[in-house]
N, C-alpha and C. Protein backbone atom coordinates (compact mmCIF):
# COMPACT_ATOMS: atom_id res chain seq x y z
N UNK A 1 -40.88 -42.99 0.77
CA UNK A 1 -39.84 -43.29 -0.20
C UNK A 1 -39.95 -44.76 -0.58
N UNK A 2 -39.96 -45.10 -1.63
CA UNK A 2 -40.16 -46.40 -2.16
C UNK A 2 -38.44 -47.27 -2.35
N UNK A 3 -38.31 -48.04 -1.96
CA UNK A 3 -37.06 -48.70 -2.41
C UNK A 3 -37.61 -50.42 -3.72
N UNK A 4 -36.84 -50.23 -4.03
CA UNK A 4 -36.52 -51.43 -5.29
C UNK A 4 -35.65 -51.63 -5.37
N UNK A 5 -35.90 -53.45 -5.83
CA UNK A 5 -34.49 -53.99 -6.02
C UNK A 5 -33.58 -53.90 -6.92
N UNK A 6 -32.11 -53.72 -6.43
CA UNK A 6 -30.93 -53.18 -7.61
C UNK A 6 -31.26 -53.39 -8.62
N UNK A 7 -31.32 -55.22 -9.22
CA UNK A 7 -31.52 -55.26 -10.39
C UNK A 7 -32.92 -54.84 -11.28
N UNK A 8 -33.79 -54.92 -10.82
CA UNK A 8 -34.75 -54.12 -11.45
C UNK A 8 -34.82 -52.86 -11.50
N UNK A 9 -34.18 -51.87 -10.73
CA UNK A 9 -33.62 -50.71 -10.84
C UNK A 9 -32.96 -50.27 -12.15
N UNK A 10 -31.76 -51.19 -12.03
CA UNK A 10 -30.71 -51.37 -12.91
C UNK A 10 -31.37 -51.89 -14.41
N UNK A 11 -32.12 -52.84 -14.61
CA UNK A 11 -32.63 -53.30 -15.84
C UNK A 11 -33.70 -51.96 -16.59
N UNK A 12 -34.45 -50.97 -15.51
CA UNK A 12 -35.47 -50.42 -16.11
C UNK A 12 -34.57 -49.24 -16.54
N UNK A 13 -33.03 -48.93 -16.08
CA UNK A 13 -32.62 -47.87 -16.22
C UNK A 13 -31.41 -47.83 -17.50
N UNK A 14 -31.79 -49.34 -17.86
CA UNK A 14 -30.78 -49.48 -19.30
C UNK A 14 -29.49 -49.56 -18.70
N UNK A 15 -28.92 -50.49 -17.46
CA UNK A 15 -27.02 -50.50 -17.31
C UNK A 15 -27.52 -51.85 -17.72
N UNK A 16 -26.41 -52.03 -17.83
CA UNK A 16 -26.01 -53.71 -19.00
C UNK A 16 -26.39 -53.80 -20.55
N UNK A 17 -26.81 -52.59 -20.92
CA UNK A 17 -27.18 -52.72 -21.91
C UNK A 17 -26.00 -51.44 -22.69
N UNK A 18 -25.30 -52.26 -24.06
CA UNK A 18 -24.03 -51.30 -24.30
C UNK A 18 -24.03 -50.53 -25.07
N UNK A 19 -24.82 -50.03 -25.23
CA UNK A 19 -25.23 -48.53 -26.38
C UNK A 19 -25.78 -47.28 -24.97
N UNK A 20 -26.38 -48.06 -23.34
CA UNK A 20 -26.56 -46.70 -22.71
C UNK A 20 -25.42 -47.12 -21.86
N UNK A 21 -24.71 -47.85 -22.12
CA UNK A 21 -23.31 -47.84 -20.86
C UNK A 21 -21.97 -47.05 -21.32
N UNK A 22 -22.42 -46.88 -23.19
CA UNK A 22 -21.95 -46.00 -24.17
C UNK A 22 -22.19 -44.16 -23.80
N UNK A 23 -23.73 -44.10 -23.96
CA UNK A 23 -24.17 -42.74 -23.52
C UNK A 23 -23.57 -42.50 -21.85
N UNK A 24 -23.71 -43.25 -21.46
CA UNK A 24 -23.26 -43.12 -19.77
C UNK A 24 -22.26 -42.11 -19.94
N UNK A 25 -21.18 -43.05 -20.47
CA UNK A 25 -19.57 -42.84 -20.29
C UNK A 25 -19.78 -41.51 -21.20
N UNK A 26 -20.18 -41.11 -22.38
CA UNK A 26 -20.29 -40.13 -22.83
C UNK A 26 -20.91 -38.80 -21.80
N UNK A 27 -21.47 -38.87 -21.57
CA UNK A 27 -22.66 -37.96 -20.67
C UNK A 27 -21.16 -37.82 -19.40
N UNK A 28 -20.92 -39.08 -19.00
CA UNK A 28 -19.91 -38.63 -17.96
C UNK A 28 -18.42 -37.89 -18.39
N UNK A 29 -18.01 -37.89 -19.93
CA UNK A 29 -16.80 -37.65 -20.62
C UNK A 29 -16.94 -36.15 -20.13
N UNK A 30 -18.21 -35.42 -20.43
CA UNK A 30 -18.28 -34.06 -20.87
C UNK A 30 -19.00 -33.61 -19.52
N UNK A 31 -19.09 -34.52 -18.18
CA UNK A 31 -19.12 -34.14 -17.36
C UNK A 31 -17.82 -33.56 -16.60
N UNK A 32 -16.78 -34.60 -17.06
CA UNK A 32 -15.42 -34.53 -16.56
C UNK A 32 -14.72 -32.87 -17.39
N UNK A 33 -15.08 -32.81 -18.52
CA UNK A 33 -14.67 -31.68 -19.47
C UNK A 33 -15.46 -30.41 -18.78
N UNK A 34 -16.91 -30.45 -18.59
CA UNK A 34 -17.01 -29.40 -17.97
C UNK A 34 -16.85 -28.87 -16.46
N UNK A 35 -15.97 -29.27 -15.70
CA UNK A 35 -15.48 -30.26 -14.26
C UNK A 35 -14.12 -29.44 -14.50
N UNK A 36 -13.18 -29.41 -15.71
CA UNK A 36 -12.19 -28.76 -16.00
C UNK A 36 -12.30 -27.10 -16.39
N UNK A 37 -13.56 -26.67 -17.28
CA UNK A 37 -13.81 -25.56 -17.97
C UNK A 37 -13.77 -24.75 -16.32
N UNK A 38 -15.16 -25.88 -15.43
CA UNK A 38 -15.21 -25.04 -14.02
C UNK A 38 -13.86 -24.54 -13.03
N UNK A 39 -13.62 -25.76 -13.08
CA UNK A 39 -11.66 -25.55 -12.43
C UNK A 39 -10.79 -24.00 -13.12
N UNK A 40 -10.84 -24.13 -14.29
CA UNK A 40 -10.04 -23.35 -15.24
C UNK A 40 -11.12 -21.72 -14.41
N UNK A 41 -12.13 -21.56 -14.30
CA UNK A 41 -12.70 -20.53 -14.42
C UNK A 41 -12.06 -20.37 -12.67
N UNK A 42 -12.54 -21.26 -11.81
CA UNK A 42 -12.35 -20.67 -10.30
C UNK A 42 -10.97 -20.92 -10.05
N UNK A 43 -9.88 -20.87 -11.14
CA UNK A 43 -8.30 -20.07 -11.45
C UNK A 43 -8.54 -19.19 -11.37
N UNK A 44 -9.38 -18.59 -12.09
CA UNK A 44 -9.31 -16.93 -12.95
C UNK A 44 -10.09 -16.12 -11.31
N UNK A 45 -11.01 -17.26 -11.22
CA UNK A 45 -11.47 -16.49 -9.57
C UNK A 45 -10.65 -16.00 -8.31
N UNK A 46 -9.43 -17.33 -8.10
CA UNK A 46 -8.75 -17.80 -7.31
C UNK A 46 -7.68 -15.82 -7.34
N UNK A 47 -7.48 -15.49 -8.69
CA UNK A 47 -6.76 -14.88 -8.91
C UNK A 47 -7.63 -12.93 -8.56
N UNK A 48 -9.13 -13.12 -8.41
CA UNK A 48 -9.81 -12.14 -8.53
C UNK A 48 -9.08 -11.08 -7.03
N UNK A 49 -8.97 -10.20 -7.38
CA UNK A 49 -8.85 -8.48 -5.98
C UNK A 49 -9.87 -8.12 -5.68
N UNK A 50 -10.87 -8.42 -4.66
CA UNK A 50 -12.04 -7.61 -4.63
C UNK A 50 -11.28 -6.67 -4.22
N UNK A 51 -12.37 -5.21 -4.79
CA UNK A 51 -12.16 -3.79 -4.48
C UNK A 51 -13.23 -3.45 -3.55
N UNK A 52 -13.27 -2.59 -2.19
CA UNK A 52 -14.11 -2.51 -1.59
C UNK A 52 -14.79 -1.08 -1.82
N UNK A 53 -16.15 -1.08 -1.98
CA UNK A 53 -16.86 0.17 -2.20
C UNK A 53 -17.65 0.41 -1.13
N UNK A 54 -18.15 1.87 -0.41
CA UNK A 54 -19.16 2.03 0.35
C UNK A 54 -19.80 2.85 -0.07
N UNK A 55 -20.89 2.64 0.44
CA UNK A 55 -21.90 4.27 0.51
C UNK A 55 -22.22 4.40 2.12
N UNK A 56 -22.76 5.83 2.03
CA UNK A 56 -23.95 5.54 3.37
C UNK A 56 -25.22 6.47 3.21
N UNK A 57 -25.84 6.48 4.42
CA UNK A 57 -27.29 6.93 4.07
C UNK A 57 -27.87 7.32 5.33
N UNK A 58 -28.66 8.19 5.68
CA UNK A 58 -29.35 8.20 7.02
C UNK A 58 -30.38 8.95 6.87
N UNK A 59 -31.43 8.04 8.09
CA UNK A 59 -32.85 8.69 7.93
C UNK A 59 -32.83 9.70 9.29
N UNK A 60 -33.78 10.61 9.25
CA UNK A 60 -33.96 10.76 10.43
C UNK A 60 -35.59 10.20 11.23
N UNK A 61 -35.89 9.12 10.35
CA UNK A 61 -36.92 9.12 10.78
C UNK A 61 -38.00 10.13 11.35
N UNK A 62 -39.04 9.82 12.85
CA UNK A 62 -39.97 10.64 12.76
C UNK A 62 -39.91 11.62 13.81
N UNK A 63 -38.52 11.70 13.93
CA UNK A 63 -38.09 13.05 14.92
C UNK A 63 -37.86 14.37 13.96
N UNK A 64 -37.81 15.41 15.10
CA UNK A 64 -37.97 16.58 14.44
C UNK A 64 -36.48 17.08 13.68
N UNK A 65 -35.09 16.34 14.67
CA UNK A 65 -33.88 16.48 14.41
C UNK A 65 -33.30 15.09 14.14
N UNK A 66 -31.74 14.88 13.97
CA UNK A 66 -31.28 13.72 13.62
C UNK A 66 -30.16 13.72 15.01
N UNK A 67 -30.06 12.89 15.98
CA UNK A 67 -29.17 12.63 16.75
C UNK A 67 -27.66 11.04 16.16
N UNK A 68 -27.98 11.01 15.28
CA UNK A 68 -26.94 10.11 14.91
C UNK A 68 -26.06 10.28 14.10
N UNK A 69 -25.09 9.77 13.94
CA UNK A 69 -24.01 9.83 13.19
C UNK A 69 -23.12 8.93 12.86
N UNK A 70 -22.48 9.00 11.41
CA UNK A 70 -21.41 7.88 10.88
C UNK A 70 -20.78 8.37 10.01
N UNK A 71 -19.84 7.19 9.77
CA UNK A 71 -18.52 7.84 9.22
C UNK A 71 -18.21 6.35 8.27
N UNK A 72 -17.42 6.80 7.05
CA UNK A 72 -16.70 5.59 5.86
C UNK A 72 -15.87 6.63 5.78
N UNK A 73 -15.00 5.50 6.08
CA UNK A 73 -13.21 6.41 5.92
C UNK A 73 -12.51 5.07 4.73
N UNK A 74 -12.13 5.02 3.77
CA UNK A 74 -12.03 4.03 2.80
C UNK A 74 -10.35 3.81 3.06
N UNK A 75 -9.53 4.78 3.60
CA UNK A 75 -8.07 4.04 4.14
C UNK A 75 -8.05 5.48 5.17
N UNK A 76 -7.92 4.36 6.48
CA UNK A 76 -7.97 5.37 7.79
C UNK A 76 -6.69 6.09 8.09
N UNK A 77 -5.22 5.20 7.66
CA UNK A 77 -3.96 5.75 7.57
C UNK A 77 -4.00 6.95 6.60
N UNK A 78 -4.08 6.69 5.99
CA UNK A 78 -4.41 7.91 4.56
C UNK A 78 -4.90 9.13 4.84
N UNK A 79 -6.17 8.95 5.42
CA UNK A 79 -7.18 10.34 5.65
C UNK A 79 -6.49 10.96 6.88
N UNK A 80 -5.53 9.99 7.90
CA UNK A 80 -5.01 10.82 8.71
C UNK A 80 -3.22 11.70 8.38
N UNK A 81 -3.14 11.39 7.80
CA UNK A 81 -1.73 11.42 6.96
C UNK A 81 -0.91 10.74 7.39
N UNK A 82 -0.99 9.37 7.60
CA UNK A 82 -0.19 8.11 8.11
C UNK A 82 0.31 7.37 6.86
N UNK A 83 1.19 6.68 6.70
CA UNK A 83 1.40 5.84 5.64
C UNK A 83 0.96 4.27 6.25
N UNK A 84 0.64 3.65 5.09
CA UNK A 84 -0.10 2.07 5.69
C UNK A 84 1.38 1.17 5.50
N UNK A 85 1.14 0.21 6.70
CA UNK A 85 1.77 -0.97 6.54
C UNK A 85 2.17 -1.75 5.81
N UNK A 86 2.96 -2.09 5.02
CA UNK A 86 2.90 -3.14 3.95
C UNK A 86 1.63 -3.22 3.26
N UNK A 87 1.47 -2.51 2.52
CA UNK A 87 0.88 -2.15 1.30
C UNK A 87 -1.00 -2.38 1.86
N UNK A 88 -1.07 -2.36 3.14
CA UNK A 88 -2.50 -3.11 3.74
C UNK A 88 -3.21 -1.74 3.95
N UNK A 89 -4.61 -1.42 3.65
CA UNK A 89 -5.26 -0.45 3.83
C UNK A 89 -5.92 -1.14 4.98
N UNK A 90 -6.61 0.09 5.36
CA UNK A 90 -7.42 -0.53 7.09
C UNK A 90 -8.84 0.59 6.75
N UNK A 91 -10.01 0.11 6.11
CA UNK A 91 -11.26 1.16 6.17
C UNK A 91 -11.60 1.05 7.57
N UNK A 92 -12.75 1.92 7.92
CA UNK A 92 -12.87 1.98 8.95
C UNK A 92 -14.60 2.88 9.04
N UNK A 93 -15.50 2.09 9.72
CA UNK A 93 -16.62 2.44 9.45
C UNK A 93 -17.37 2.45 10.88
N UNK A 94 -17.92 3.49 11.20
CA UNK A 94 -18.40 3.99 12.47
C UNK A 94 -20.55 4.41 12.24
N UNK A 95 -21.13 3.76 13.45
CA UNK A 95 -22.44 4.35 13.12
C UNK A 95 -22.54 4.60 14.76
N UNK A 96 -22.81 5.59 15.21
CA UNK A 96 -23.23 5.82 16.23
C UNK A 96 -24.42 6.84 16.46
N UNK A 97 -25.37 6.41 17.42
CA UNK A 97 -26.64 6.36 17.17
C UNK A 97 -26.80 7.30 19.31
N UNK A 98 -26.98 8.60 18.76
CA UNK A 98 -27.18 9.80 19.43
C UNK A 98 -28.13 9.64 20.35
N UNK A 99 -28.10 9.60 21.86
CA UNK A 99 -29.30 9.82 22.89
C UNK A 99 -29.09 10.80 23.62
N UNK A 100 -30.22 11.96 23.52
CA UNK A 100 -30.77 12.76 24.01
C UNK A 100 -29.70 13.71 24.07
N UNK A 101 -29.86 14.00 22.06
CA UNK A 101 -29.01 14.80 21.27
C UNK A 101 -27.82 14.36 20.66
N UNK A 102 -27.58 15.28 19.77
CA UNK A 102 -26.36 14.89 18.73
C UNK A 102 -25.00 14.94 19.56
N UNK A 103 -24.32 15.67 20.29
CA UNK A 103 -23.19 16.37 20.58
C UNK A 103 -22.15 15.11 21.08
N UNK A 104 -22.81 13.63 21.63
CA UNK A 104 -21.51 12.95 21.84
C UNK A 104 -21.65 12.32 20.73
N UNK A 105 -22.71 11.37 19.88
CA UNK A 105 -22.53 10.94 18.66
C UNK A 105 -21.10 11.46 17.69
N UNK A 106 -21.85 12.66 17.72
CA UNK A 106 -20.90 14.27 16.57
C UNK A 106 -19.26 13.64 17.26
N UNK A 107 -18.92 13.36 18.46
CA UNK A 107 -17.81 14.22 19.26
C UNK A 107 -17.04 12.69 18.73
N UNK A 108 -17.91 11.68 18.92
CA UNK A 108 -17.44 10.21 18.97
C UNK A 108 -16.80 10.15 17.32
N UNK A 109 -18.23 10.21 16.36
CA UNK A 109 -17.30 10.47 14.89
C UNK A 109 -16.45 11.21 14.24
N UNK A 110 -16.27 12.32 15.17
CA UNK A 110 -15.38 13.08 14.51
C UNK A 110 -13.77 13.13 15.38
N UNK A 111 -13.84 12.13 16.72
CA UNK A 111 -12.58 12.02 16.87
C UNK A 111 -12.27 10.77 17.12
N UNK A 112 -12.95 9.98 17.51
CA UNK A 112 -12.66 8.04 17.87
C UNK A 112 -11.76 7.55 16.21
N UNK A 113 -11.56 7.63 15.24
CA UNK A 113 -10.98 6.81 14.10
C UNK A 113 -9.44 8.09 14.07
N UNK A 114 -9.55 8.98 14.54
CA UNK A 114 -7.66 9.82 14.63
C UNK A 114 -7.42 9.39 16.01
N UNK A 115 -7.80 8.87 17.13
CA UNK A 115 -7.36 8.63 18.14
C UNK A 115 -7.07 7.26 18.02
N UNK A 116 -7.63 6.46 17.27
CA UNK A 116 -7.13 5.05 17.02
C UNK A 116 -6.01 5.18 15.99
N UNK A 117 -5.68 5.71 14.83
CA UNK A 117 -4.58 5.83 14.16
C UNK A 117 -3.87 6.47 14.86
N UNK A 118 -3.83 7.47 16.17
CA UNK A 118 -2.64 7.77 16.23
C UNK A 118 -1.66 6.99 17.65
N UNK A 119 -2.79 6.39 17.82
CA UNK A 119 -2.13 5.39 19.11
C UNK A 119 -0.58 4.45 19.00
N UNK A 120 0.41 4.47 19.34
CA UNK A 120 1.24 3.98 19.31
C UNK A 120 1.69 2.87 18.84
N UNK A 121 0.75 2.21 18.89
CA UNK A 121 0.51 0.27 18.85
C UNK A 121 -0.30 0.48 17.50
N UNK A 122 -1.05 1.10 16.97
CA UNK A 122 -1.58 0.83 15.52
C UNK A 122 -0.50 0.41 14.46
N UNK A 123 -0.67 -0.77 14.15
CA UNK A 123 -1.84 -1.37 13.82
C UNK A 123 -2.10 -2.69 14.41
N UNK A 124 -0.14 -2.52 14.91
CA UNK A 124 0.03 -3.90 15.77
C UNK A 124 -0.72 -4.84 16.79
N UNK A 125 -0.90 -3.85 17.43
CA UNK A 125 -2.05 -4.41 18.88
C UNK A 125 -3.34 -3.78 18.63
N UNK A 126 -4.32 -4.63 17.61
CA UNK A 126 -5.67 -3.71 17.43
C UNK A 126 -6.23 -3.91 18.83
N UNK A 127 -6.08 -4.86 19.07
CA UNK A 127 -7.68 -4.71 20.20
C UNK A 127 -7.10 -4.15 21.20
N UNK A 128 -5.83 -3.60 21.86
CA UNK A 128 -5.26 -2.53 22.73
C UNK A 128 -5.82 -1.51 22.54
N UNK A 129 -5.77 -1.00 21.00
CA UNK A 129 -5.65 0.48 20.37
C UNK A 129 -7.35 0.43 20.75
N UNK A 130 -7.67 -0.35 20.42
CA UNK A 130 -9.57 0.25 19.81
C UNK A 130 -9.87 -0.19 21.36
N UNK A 131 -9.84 -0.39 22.57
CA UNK A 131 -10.02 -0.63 23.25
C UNK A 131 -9.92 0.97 24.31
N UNK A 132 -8.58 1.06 24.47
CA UNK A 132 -7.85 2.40 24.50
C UNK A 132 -8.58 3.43 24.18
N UNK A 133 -9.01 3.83 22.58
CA UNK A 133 -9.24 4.95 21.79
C UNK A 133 -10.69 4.79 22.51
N UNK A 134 -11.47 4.04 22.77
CA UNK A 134 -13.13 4.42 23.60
C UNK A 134 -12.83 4.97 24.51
N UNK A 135 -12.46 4.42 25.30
CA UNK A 135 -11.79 4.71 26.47
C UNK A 135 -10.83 6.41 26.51
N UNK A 136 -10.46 6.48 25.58
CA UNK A 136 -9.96 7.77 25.85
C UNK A 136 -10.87 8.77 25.23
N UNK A 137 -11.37 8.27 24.18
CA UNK A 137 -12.83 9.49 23.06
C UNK A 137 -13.61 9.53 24.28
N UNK A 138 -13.97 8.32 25.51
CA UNK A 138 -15.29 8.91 26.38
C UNK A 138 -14.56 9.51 27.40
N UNK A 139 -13.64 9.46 28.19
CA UNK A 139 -12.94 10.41 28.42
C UNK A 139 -12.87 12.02 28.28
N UNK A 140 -12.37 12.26 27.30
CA UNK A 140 -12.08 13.47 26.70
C UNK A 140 -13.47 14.24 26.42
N UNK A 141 -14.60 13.53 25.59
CA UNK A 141 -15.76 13.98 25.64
C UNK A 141 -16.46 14.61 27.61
N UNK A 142 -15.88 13.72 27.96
CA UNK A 142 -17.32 13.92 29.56
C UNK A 142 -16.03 15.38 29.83
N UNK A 143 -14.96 14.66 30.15
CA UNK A 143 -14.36 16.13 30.29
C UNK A 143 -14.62 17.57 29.11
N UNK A 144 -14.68 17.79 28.59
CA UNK A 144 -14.69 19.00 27.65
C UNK A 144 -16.22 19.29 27.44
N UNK A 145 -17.66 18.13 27.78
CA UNK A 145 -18.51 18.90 27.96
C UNK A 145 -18.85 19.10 29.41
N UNK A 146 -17.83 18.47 30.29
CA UNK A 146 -18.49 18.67 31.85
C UNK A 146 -18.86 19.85 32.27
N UNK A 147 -18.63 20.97 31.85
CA UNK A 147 -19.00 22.13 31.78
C UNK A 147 -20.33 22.70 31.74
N UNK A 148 -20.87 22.09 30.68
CA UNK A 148 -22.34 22.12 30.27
C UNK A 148 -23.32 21.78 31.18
N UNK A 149 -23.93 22.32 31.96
CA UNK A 149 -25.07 21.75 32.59
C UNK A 149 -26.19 21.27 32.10
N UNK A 150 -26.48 21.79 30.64
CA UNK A 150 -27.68 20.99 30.47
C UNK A 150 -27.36 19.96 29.37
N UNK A 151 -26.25 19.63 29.45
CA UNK A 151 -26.07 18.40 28.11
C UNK A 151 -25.99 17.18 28.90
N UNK A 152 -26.59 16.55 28.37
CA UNK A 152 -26.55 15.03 28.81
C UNK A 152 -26.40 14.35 27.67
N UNK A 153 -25.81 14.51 26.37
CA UNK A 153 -26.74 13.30 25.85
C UNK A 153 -25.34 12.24 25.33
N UNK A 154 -25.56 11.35 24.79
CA UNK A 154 -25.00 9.96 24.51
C UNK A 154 -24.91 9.44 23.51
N UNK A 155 -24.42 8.55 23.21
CA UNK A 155 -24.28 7.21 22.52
C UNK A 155 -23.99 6.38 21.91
N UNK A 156 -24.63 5.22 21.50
CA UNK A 156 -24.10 3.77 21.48
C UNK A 156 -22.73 3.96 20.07
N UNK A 157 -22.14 3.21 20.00
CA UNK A 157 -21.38 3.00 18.93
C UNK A 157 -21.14 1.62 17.98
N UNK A 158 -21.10 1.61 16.61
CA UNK A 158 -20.66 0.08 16.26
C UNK A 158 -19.86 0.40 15.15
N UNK A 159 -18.76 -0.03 15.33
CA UNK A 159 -17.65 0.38 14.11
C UNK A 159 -17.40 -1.35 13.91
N UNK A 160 -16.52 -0.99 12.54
CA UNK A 160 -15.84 -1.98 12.07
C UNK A 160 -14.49 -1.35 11.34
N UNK A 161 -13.72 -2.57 10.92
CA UNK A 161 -12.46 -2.56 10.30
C UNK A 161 -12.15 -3.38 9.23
N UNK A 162 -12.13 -3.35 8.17
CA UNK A 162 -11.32 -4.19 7.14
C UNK A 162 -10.23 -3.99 6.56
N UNK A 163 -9.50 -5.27 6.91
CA UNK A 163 -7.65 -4.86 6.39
C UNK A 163 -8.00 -5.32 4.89
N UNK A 164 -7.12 -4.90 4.13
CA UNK A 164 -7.27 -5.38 2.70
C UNK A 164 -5.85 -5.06 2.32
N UNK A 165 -5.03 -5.79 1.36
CA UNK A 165 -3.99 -5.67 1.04
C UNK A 165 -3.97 -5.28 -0.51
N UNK A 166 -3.26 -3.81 -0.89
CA UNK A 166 -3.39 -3.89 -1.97
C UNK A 166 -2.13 -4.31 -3.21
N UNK A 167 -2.68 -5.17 -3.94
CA UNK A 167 -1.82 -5.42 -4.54
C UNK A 167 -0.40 -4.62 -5.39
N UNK A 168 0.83 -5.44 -5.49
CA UNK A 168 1.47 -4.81 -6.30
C UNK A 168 0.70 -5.00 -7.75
N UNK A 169 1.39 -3.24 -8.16
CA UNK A 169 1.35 -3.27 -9.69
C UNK A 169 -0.55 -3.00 -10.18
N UNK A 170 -0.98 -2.75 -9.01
CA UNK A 170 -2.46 -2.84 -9.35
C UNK A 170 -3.02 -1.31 -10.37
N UNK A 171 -3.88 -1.78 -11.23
CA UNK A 171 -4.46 -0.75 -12.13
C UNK A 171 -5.49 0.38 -11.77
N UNK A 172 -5.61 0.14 -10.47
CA UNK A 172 -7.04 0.80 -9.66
C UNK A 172 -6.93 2.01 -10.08
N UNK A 173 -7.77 2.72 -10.14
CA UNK A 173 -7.67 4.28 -10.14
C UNK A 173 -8.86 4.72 -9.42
């Protein structure tokens, strides 16, 4: 990096001279103007609702069957016939990924997100409830297949939650 001195800096770059100390202030006028246009726009941002969309998708890769399973529930109160909290939706998104077979994956998505809505403490005490609801989905699973002698199989889970509040008066459809 080269350094030079101010004033020769300053002399090769036209300050002191009052036709570019003119352009300066100009160049900086409509810096300040578009400084406002930006402000004015991240209002209109400030004011934006994101809407949340999902999809999903699954491979089975290069097995002969698919042992995994997931779930997009877009308002979890809703799909269970709960009414939401102060106007707050709660999605709720589950991937659980099947070992050595589908049957607890299956057992996990199709009852872990009604055992968390119907827990007592929803929505109040999440990390009670979702703590709880594993705890009771692995439960209930080992019991109801303990039966089975040749089932073993498992697995992992990773859910999430997003609260979102929906606005009054909103146009969504």
């Amino acid at each position: 990096m080269c350094v030079e001195g101010l004033d020769d800096a300053a002399g090769r770059l036209g300050f002191g001279d009052q036709d570019t100390d003119r352009r300066a202030g100009d160049a900086m006028e409509r810096v300040c103007e578009n400084t406002v246009a930006v402000d004015f726009k991240q209002t209109k941002l400030n004011n934006f609702v994101p809407f949340i969309r999902s999809g999903e998708w699954s491979d089975i890769g290069g097995r002969d069957y698919m042992e995994d399973a997931h779930v997009c529930i877009s308002d979890l109160a809703k799909n269970f016939g709960y009414d939401s909290v102060d106007d707050e939706v709660i999605s709720f998104y589950g991937v659980f990924d099947g070992h050595n077979g589908k049957d607890a994956a299956h057992y996990v998505r199709d009852n872990l997100p009604r055992v968390i809505v119907e827990d007592a403490d929803f929505p109040l005490e999440l990390e009670k409830v979702v703590k709880r609801s594993f705890v009771q989905t692995d439960s209930k699973f080992a019991e109801k297949f303990s039966h089975h002698r040749g089932l073993s199989s498992g697995t992992t889970a990773l859910t999430a939650m997003i609260f979102w509040k929906v606005p009054s008066g909103c146009q969504c459809r």
